[in-house]
N, C-alpha and C. Protein backbone atom coordinates (compact mmCIF):
# COMPACT_ATOMS: atom_id res chain seq x y z
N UNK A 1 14.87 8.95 13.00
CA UNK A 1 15.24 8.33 11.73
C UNK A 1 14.05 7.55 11.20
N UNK A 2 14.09 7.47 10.01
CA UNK A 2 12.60 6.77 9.49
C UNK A 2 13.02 6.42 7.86
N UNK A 3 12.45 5.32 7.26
CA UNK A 3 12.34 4.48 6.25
C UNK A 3 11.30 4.33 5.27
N UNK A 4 11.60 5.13 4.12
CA UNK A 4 10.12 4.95 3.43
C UNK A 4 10.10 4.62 1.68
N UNK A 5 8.77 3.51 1.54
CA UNK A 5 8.65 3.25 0.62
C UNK A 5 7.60 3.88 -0.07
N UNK A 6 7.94 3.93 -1.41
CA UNK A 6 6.34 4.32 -2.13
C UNK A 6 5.92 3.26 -3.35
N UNK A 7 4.47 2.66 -3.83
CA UNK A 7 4.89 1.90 -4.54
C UNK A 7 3.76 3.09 -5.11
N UNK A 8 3.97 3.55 -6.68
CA UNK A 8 2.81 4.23 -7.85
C UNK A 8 2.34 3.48 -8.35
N UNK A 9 0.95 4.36 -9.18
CA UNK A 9 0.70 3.70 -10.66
C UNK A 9 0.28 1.97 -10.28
N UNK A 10 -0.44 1.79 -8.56
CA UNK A 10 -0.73 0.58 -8.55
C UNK A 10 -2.19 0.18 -9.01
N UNK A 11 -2.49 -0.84 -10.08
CA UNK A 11 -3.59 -0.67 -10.54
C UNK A 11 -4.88 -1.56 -9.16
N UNK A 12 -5.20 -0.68 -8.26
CA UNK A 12 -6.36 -1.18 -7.52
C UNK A 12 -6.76 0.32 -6.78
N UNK A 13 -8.03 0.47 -6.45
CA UNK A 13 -8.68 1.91 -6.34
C UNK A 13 -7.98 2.29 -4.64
N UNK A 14 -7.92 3.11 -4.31
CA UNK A 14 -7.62 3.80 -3.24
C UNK A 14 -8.32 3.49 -1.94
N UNK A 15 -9.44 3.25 -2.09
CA UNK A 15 -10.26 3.16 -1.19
C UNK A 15 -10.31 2.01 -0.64
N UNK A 16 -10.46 0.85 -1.52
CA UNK A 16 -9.87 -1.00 -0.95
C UNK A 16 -8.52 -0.70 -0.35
N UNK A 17 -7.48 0.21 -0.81
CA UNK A 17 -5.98 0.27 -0.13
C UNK A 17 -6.61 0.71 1.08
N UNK A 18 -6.97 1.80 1.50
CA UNK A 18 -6.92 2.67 2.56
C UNK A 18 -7.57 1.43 3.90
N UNK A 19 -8.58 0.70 3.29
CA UNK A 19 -9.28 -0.16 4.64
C UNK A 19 -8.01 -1.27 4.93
N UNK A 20 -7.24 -1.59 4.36
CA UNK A 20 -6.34 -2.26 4.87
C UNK A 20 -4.85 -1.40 5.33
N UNK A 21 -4.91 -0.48 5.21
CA UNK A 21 -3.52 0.13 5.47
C UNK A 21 -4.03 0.62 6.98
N UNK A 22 -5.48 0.71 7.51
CA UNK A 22 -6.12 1.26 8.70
C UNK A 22 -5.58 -0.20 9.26
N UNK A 23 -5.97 -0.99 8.76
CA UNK A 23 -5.08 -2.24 9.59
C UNK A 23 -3.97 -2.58 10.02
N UNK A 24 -2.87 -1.58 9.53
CA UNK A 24 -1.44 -2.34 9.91
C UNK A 24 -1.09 -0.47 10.56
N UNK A 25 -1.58 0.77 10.71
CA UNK A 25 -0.98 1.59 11.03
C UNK A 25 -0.64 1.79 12.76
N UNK A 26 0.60 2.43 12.77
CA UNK A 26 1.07 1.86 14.15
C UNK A 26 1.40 0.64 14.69
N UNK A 27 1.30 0.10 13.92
CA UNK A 27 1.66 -1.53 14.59
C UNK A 27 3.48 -1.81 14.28
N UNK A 28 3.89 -3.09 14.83
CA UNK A 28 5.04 -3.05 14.85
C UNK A 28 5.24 -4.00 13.16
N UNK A 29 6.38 -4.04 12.51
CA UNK A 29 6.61 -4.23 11.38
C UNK A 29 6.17 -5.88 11.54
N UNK A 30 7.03 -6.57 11.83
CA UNK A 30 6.59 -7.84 12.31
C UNK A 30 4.89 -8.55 12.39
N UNK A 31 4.27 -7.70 12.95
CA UNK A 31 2.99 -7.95 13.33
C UNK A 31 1.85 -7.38 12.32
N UNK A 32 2.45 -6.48 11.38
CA UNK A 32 2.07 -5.93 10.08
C UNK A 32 1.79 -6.93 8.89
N UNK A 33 3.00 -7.33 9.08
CA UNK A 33 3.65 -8.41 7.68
C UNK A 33 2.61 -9.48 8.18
N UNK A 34 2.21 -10.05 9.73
CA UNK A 34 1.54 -11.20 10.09
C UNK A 34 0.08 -10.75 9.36
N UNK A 35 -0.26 -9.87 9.79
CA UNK A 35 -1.69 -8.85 9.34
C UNK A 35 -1.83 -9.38 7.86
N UNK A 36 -0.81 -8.82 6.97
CA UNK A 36 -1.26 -8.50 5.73
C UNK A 36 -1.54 -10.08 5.38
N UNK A 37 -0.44 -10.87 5.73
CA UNK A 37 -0.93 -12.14 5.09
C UNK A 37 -1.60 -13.33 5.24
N UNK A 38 -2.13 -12.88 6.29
CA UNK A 38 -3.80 -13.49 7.01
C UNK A 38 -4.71 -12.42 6.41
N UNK A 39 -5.17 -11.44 5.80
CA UNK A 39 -5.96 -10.81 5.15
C UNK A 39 -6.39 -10.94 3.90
N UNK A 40 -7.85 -11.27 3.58
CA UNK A 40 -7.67 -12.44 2.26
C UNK A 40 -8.59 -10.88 1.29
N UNK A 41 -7.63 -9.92 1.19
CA UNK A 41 -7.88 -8.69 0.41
C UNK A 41 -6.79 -8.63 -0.39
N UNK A 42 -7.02 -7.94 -1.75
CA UNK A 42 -6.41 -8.10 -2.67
C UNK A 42 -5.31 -6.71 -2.52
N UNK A 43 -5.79 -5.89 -2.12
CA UNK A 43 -4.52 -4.67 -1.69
C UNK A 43 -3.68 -5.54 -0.71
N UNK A 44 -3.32 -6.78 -0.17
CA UNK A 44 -2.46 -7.07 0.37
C UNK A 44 -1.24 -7.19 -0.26
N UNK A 45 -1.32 -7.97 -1.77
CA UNK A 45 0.09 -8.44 -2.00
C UNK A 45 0.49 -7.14 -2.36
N UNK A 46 0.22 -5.98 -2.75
CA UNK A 46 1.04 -4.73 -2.88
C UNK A 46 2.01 -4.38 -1.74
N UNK A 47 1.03 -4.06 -0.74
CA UNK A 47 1.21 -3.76 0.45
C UNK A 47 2.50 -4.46 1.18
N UNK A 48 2.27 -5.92 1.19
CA UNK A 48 3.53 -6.73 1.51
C UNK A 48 4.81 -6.55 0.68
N UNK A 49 4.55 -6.19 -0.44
CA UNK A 49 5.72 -6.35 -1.28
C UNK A 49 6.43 -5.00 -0.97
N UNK A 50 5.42 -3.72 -0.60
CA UNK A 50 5.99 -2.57 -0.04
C UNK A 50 6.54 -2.61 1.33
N UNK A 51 5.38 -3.29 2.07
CA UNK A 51 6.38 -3.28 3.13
C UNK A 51 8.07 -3.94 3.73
N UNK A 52 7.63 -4.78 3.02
CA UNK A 52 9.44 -5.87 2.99
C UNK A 52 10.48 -4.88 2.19
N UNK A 53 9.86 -4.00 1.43
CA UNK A 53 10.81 -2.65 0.73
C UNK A 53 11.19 -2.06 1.59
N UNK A 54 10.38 -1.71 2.25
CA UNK A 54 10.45 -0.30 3.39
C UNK A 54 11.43 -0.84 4.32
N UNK A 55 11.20 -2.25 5.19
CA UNK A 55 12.38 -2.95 6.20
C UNK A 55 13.58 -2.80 5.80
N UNK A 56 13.58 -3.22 4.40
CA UNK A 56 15.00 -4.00 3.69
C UNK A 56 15.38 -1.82 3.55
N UNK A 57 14.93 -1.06 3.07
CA UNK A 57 15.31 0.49 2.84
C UNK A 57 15.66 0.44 4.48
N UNK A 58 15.15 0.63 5.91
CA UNK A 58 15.40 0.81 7.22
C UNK A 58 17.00 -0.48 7.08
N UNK A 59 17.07 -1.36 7.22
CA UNK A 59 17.92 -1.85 7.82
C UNK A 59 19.64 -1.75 6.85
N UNK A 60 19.33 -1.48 5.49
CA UNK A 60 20.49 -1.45 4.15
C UNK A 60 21.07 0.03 4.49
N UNK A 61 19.67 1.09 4.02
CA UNK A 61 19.79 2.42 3.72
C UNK A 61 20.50 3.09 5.46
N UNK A 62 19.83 2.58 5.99
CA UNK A 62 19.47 3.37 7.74
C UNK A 62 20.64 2.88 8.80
N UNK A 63 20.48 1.96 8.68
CA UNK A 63 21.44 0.97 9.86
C UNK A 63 20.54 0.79 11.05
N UNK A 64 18.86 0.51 10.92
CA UNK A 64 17.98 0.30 12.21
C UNK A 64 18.22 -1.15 12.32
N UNK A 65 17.64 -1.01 13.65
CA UNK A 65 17.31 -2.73 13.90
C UNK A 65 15.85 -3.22 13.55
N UNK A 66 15.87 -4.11 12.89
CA UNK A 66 14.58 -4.53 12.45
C UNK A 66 13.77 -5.22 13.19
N UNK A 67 13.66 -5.57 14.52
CA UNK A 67 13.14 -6.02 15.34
C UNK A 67 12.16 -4.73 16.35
N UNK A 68 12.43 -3.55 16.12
CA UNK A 68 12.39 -2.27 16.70
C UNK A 68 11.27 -1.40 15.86
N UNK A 69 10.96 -1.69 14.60
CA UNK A 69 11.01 -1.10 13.33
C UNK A 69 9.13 -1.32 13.84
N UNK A 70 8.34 -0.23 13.47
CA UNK A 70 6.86 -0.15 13.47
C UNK A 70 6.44 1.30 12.20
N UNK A 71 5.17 0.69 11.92
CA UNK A 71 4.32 1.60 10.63
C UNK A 71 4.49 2.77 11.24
N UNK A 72 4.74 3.77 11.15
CA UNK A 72 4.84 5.18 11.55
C UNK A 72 3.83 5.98 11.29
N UNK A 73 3.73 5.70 9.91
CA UNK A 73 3.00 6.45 8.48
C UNK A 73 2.59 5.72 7.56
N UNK A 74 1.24 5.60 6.92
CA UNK A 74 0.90 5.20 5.94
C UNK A 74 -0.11 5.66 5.08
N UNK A 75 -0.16 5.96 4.21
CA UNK A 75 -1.25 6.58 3.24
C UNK A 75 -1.33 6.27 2.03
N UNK A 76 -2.46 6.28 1.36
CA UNK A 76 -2.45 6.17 -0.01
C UNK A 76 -3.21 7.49 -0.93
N UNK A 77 -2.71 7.82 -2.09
CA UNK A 77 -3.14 8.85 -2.93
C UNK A 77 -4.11 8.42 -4.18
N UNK A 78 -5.00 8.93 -4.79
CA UNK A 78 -5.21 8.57 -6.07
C UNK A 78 -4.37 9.35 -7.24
N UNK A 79 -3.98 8.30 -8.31
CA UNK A 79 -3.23 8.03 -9.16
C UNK A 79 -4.23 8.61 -10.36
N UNK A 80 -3.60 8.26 -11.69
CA UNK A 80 -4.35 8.57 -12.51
C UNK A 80 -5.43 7.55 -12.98
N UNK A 81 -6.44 7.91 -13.48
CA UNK A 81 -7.55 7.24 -13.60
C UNK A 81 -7.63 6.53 -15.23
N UNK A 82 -7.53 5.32 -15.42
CA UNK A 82 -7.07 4.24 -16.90
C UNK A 82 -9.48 4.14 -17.15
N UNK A 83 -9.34 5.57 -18.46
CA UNK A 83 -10.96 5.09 -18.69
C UNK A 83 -10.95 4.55 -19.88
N UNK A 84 -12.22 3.68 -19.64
CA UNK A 84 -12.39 2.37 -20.79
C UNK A 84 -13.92 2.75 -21.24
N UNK A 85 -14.29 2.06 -21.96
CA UNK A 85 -15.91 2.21 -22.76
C UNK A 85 -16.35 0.76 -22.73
N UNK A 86 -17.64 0.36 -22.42
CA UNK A 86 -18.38 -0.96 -22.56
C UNK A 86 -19.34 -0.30 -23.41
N UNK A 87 -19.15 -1.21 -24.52
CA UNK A 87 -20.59 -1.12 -24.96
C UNK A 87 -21.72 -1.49 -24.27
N UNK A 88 -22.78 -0.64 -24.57
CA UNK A 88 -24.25 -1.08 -24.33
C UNK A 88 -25.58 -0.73 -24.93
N UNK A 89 -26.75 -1.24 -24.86
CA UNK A 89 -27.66 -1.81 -25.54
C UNK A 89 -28.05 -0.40 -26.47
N UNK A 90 -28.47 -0.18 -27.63
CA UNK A 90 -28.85 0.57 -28.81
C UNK A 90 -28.47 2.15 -28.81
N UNK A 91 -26.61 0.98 -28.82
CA UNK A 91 -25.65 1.91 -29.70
C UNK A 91 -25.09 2.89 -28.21
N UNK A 92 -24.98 2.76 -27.41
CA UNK A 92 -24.62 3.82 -25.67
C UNK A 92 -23.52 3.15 -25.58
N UNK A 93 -22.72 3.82 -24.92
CA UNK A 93 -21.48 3.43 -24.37
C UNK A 93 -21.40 3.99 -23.00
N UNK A 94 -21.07 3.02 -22.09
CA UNK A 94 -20.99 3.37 -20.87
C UNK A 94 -19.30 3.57 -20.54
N UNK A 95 -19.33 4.11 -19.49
CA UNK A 95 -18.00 4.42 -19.11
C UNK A 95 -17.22 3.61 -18.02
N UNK A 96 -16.27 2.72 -18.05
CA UNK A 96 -15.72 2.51 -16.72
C UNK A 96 -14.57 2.81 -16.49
N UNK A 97 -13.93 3.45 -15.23
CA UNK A 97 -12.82 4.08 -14.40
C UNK A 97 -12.49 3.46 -13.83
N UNK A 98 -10.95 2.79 -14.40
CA UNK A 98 -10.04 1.46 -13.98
C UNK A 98 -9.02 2.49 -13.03
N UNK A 99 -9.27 2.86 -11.47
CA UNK A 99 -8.60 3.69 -10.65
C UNK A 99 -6.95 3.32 -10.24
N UNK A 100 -6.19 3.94 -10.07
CA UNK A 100 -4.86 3.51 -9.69
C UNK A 100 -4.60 4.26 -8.55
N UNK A 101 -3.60 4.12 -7.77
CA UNK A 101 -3.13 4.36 -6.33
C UNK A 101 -1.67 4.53 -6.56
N UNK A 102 -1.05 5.49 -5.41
CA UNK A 102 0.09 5.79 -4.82
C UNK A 102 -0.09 5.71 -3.57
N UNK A 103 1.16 4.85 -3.24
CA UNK A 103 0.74 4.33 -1.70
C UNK A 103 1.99 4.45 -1.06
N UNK A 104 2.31 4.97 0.28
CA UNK A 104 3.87 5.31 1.11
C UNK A 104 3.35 4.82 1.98
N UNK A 105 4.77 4.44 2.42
CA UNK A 105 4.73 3.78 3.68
C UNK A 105 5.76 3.96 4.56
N UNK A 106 5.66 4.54 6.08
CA UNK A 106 7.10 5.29 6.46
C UNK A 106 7.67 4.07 7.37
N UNK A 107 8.04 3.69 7.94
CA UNK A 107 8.54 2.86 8.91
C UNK A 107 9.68 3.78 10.02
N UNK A 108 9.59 3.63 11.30
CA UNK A 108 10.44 4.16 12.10
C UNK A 108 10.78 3.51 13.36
N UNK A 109 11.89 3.82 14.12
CA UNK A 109 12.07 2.76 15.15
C UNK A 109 11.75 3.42 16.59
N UNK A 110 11.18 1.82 17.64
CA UNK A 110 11.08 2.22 18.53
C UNK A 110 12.10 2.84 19.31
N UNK A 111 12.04 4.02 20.17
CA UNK A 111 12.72 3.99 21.14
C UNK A 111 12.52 3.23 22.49
């Protein structure tokens, strides 16, 4: 049995997600949630707000025990890409790629 959240369309690039999601994979839920919020990275508050989804989906949706409950699975996707224009010096416009993320997160219990 297993529990999963997805949060889309999150505006921070994939790649800042992915170095912190290497941080909490396999670990137990508990010790995850301790992780994320001693981590002074900005893909955290997503992450937390997904993961307390994912528990609250395991223990409502599932009937697990939440004391049991560890990262199973976690990954993130790239989303669609929000492009913008800066101006610059005689008359150029440069380009910048404001990246977004899709990020799951499975949760499952120990046996």
């Amino acid at each position: 049995m297993q529990a999963t959240a997805k949060a889309t369309y999150v505006r921070i690039a994939p790649r800042k997600v992915q170095i912190v999601l290497d941080l909490i994979r396999n670990q137990p839920a508990d010790k995850a949630m301790a992780i994320l919020k001693h981590t002074p990275k900005a893909a955290c508050e997503p992450l937390m707000k997904l993961l307390k989804s994912a528990m609250a989906n395991a223990e409502n949706n599932h009937n697990m025990d939440a004391s049991r409950l560890y990262v199973a699975e976690c990954y993130v996707c790239q989303g669609p890409i929000l492009k913008r224009i800066r101006p610059r010096a005689q008359g150029r416009a440069f380009r910048i790629n404001k990246k977004t993320s899709h990020i799951t997160l499975t949760l499952k219990e120990k046996e």
